[in-house]
PDB file of N, CA and C in Angstrom:
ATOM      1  N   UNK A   1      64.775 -26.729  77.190  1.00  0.00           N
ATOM      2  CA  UNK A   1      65.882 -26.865  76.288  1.00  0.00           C
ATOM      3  C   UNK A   1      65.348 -27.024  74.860  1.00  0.00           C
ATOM      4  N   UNK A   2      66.149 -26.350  73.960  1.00  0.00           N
ATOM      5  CA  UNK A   2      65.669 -26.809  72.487  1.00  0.00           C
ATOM      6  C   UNK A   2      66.878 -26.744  71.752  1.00  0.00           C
ATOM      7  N   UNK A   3      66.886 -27.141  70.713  1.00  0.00           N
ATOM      8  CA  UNK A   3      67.946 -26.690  69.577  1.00  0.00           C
ATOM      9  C   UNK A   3      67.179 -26.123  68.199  1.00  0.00           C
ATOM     10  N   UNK A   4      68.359 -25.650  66.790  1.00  0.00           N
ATOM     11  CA  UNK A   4      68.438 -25.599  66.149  1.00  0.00           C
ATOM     12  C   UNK A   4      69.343 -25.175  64.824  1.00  0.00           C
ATOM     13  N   UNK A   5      69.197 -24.686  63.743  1.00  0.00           N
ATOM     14  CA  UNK A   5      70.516 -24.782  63.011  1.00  0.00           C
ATOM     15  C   UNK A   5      71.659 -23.909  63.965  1.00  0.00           C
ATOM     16  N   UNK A   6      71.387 -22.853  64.747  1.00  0.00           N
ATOM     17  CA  UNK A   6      72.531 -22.006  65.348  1.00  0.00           C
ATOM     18  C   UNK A   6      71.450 -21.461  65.788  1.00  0.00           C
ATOM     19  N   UNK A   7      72.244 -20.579  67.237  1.00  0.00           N
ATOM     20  CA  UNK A   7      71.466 -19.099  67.486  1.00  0.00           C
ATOM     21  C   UNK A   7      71.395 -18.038  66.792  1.00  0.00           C
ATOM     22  N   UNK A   8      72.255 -18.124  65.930  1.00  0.00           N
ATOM     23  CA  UNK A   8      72.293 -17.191  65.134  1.00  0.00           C
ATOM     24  C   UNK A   8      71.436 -17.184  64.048  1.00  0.00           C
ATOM     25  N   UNK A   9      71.079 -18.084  63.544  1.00  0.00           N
ATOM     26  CA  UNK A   9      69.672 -18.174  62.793  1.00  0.00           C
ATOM     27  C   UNK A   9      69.042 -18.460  63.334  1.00  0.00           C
ATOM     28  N   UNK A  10      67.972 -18.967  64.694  1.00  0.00           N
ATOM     29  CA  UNK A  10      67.036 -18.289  64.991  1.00  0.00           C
ATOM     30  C   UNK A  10      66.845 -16.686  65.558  1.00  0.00           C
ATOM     31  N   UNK A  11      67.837 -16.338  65.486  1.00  0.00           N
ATOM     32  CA  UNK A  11      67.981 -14.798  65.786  1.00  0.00           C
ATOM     33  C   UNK A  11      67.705 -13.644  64.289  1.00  0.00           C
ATOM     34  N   UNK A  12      67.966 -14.916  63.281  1.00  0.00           N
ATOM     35  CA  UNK A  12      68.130 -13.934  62.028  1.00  0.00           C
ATOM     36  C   UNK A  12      66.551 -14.134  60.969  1.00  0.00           C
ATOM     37  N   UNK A  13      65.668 -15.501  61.637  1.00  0.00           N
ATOM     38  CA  UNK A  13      64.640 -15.465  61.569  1.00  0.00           C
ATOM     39  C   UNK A  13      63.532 -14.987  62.715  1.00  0.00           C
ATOM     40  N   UNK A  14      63.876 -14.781  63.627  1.00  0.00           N
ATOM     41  CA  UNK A  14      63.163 -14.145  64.886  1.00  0.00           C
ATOM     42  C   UNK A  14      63.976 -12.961  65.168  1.00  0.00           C
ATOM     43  N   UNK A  15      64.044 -12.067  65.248  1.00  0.00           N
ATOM     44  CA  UNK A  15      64.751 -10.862  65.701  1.00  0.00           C
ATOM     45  C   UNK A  15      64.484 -10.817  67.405  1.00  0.00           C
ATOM     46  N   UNK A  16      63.308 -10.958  67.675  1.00  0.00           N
ATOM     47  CA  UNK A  16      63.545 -10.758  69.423  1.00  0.00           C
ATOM     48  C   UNK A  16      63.288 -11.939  69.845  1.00  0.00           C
ATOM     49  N   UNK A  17      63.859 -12.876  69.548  1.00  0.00           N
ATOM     50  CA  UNK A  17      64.230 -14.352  70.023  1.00  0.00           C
ATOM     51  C   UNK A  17      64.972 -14.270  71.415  1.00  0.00           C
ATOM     52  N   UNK A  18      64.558 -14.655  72.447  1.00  0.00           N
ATOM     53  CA  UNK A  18      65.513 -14.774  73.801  1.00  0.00           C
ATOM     54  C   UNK A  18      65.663 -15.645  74.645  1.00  0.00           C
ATOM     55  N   UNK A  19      65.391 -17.067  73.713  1.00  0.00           N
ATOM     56  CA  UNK A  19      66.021 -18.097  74.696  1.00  0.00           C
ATOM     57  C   UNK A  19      67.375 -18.444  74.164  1.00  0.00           C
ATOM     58  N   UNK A  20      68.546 -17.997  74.358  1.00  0.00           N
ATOM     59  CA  UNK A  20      69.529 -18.475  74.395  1.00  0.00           C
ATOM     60  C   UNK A  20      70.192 -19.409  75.749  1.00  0.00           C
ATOM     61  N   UNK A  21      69.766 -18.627  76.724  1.00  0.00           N
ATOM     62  CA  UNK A  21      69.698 -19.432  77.896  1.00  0.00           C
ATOM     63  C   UNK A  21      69.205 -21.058  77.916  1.00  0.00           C
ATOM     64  N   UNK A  22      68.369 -21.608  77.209  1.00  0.00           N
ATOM     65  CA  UNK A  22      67.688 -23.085  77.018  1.00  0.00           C
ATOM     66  C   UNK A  22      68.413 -23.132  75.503  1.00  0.00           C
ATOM     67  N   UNK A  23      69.186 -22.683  74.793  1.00  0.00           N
ATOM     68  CA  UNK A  23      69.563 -23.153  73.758  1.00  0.00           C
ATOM     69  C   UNK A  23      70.614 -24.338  73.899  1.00  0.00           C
ATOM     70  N   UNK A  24      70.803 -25.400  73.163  1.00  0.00           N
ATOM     71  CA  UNK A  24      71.677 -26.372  73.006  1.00  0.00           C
ATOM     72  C   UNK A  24      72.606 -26.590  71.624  1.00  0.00           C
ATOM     73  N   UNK A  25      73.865 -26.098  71.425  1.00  0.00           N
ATOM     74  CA  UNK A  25      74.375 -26.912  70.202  1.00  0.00           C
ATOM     75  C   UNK A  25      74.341 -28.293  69.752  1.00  0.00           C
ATOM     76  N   UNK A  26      73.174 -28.770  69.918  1.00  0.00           N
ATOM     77  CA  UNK A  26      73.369 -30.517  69.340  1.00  0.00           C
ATOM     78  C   UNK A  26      72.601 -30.817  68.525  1.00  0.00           C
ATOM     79  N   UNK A  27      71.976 -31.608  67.678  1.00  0.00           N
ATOM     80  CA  UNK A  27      71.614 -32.125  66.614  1.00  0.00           C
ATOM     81  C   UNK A  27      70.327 -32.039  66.706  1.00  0.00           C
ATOM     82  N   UNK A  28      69.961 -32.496  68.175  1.00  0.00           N
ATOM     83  CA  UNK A  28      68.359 -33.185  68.445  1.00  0.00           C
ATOM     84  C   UNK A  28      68.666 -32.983  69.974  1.00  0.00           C
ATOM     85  N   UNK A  29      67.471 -32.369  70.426  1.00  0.00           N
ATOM     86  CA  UNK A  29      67.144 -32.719  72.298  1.00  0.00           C
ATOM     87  C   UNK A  29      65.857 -32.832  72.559  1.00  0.00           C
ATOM     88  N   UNK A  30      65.681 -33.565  73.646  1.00  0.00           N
ATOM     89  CA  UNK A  30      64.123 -33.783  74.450  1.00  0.00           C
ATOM     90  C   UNK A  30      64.307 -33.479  75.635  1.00  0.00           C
ATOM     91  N   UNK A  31      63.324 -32.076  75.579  1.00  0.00           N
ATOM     92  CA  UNK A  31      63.138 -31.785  77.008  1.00  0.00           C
ATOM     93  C   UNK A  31      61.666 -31.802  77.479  1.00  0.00           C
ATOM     94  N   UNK A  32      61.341 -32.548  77.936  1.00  0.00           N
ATOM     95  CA  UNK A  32      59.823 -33.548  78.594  1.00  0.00           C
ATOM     96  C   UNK A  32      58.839 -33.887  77.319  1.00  0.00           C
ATOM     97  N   UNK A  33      57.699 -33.097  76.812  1.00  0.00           N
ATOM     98  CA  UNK A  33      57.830 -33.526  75.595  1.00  0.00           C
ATOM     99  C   UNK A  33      57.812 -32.534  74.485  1.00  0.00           C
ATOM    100  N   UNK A  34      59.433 -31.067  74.287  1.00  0.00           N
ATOM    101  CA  UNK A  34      59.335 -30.919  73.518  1.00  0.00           C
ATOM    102  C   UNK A  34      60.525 -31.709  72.949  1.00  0.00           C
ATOM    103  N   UNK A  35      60.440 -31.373  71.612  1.00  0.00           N
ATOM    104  CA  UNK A  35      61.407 -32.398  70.924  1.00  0.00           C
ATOM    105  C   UNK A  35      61.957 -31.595  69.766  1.00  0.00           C
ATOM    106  N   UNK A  36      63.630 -31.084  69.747  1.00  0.00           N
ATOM    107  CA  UNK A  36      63.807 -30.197  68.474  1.00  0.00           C
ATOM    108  C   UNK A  36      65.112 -30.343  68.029  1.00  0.00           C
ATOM    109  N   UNK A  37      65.121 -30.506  67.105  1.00  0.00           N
ATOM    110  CA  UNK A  37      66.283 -30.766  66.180  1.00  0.00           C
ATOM    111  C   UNK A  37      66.596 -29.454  64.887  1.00  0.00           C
ATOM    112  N   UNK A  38      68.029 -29.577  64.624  1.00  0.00           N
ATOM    113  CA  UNK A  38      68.348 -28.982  63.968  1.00  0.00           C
ATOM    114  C   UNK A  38      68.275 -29.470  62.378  1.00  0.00           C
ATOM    115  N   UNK A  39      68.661 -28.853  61.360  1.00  0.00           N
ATOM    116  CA  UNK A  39      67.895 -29.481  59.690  1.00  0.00           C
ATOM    117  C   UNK A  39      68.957 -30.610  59.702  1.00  0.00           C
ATOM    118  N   UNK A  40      70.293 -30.866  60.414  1.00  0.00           N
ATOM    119  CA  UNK A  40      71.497 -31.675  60.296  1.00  0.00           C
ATOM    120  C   UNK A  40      70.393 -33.786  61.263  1.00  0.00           C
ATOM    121  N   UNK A  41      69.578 -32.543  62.259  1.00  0.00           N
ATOM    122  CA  UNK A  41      69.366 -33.643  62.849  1.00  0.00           C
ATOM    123  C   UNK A  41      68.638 -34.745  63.060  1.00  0.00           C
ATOM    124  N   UNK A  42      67.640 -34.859  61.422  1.00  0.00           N
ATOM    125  CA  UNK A  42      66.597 -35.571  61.052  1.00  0.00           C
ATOM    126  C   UNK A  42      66.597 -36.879  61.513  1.00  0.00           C
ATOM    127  N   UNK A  43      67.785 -37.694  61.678  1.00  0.00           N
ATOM    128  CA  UNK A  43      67.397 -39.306  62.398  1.00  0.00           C
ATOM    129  C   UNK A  43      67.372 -39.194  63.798  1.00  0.00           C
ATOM    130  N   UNK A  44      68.408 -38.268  64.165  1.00  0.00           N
ATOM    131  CA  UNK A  44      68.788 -38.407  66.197  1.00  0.00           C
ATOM    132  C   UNK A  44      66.580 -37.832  66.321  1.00  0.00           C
ATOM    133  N   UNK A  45      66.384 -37.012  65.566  1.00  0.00           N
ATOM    134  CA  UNK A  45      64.940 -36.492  65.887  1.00  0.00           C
ATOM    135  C   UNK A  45      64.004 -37.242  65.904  1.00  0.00           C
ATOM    136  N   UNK A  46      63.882 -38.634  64.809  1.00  0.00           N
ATOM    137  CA  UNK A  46      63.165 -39.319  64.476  1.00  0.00           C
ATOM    138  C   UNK A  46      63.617 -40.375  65.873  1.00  0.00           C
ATOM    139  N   UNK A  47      64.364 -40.360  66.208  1.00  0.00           N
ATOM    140  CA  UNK A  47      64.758 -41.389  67.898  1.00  0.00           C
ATOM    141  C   UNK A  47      64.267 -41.099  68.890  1.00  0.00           C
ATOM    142  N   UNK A  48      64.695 -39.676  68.865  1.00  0.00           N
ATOM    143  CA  UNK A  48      64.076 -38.962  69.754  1.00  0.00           C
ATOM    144  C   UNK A  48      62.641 -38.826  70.428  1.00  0.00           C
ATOM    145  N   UNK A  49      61.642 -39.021  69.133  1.00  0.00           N
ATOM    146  CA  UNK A  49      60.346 -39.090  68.923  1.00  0.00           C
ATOM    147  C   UNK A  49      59.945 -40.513  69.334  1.00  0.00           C
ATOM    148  N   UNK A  50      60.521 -41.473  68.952  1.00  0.00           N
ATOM    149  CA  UNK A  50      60.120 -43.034  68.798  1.00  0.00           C
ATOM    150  C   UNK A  50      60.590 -43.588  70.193  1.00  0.00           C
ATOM    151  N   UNK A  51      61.503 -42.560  70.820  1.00  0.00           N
ATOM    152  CA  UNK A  51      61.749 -43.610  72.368  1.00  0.00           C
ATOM    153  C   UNK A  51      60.915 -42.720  73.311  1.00  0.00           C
ATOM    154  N   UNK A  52      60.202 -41.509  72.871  1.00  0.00           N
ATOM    155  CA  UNK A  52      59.130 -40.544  73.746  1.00  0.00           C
ATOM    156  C   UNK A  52      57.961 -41.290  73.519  1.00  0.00           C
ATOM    157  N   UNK A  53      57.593 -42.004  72.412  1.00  0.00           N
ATOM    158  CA  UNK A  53      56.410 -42.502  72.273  1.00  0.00           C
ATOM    159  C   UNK A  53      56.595 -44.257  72.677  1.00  0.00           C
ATOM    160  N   UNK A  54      57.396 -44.125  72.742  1.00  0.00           N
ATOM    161  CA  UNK A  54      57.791 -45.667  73.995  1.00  0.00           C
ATOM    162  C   UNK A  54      56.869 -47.023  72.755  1.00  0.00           C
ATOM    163  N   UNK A  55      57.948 -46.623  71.079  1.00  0.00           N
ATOM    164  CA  UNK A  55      57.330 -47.111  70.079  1.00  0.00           C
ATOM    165  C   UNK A  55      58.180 -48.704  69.912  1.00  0.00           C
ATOM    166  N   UNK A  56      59.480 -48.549  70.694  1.00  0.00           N
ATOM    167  CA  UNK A  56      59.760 -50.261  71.196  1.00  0.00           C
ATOM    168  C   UNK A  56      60.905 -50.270  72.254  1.00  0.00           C
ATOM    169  N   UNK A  57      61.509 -51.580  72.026  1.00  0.00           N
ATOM    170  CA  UNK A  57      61.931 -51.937  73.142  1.00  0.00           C
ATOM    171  C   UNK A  57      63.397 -51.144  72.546  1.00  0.00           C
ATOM    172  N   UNK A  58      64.478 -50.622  74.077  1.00  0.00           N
ATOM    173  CA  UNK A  58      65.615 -50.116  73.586  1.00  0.00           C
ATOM    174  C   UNK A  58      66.549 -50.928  72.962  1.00  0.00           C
ATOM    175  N   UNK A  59      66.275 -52.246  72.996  1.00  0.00           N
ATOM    176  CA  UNK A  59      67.307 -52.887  72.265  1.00  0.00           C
ATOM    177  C   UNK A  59      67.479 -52.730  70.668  1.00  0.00           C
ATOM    178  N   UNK A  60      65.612 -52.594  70.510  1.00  0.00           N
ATOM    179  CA  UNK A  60      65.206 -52.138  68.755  1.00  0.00           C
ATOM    180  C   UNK A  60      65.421 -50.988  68.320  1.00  0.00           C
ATOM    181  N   UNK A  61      65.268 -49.692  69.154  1.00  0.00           N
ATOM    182  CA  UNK A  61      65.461 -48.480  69.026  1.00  0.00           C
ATOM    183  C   UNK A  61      67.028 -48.748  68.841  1.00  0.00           C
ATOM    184  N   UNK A  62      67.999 -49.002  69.923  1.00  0.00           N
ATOM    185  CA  UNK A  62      69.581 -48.872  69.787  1.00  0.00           C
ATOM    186  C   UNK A  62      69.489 -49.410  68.079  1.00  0.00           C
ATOM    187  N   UNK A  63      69.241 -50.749  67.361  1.00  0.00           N
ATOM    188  CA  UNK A  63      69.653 -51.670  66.508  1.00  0.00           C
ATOM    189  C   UNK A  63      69.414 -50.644  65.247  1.00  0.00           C
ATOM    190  N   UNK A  64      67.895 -50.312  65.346  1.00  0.00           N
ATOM    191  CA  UNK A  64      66.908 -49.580  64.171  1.00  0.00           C
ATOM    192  C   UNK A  64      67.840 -48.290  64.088  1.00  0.00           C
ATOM    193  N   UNK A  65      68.423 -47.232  65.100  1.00  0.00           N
ATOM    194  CA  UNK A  65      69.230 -45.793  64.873  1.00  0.00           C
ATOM    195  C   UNK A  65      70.520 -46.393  64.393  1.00  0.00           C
ATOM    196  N   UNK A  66      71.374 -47.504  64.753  1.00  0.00           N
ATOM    197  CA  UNK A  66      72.598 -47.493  64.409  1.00  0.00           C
ATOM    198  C   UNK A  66      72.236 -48.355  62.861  1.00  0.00           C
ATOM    199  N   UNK A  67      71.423 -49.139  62.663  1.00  0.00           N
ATOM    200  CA  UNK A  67      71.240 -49.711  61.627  1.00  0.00           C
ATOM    201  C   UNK A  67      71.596 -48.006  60.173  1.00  0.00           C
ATOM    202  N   UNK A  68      70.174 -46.984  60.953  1.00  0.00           N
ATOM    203  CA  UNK A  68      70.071 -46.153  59.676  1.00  0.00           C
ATOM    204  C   UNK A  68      71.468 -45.203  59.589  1.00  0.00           C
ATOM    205  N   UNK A  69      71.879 -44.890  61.228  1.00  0.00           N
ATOM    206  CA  UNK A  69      73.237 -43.980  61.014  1.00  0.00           C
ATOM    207  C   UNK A  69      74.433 -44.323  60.356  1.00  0.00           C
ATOM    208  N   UNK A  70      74.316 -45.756  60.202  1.00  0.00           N
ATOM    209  CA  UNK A  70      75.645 -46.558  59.330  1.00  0.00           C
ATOM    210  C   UNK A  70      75.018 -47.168  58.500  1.00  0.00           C
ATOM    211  N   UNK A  71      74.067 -47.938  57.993  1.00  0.00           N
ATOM    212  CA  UNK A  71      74.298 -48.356  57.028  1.00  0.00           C
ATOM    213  C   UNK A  71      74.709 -49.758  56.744  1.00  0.00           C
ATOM    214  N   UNK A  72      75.288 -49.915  57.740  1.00  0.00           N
ATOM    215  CA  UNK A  72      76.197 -51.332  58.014  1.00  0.00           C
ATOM    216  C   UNK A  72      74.664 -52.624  58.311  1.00  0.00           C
ATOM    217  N   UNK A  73      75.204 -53.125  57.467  1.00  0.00           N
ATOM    218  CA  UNK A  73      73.673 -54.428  57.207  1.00  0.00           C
ATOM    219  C   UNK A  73      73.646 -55.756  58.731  1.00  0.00           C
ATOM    220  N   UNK A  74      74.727 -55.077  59.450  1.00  0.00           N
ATOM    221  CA  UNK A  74      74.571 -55.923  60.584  1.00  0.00           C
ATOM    222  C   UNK A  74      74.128 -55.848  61.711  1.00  0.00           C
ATOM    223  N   UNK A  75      74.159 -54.573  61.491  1.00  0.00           N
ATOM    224  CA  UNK A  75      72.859 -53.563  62.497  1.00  0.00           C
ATOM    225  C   UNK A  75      71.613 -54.364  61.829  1.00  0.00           C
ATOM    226  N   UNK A  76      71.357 -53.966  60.583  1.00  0.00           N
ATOM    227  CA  UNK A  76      69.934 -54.407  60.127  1.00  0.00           C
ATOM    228  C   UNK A  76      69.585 -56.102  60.907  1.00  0.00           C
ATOM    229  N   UNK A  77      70.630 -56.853  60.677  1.00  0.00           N
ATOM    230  CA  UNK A  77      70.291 -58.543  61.220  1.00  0.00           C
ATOM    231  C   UNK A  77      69.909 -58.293  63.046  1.00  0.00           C
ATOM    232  N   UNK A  78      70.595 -57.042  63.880  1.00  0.00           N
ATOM    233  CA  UNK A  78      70.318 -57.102  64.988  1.00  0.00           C
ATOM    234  C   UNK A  78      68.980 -56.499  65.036  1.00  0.00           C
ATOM    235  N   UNK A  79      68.872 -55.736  64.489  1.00  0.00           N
ATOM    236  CA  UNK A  79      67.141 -55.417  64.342  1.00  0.00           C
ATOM    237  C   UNK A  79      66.173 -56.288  64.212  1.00  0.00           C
ATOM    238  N   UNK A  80      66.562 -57.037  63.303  1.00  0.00           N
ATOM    239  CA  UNK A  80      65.872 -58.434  62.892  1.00  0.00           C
ATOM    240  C   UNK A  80      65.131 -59.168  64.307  1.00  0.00           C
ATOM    241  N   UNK A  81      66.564 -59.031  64.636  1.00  0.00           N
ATOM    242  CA  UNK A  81      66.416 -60.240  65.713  1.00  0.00           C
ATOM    243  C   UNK A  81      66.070 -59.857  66.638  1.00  0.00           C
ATOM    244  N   UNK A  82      66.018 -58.438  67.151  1.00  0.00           N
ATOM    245  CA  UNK A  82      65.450 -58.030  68.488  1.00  0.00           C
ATOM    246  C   UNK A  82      63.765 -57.294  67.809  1.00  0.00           C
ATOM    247  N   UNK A  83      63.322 -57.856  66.604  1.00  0.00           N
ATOM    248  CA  UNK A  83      61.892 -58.203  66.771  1.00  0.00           C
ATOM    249  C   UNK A  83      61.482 -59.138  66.868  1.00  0.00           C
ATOM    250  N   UNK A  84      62.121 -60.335  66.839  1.00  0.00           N
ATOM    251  CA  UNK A  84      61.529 -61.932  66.887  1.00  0.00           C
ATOM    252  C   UNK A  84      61.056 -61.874  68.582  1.00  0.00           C
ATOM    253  N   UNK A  85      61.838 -61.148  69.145  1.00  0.00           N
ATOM    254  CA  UNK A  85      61.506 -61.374  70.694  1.00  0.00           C
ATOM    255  C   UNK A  85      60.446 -60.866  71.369  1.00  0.00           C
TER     256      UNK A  85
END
């Protein structure tokens, strides 16, 4: 499985491109360890990467993605706190 901006642009930068069959419309996917995102999907990618490299615990990963996807500073305090542990 992979993604990217559309099939239609990797078709319009690859001309004999033929995985449409493993193509995905979504932002970001991991399929074992490839890992591909579309230009929309720079944080889901950067998650993507950081829970393949088993870089913490899911409570920090959940806190740290919703912290950056919102913005909301109360995500940031749950982050906080699920590194004290």
């Amino acid at each position: 499985m992979h993604t990217s901006n559309s099939v239609e642009y990797l078709k319009m930068l690859c001309p004999n491109y033929k995985g449409e069959l493993y193509y995905r419309d979504v932002k970001a996917i991991t399929d074992d360890n490839l890992i591909t995102a579309s230009s929309a999907g720079g944080l889901l990618f950067a998650r993507n990467i950081l829970a393949k490299l088993d870089v913490f615990s899911q409570d920090t990963l959940d806190a740290w993605y919703n912290y950056f996807n919102t913005g909301d500073a109360k995500y940031f305090y749950n982050l906080m706190q699920t590194l004290e542990n």
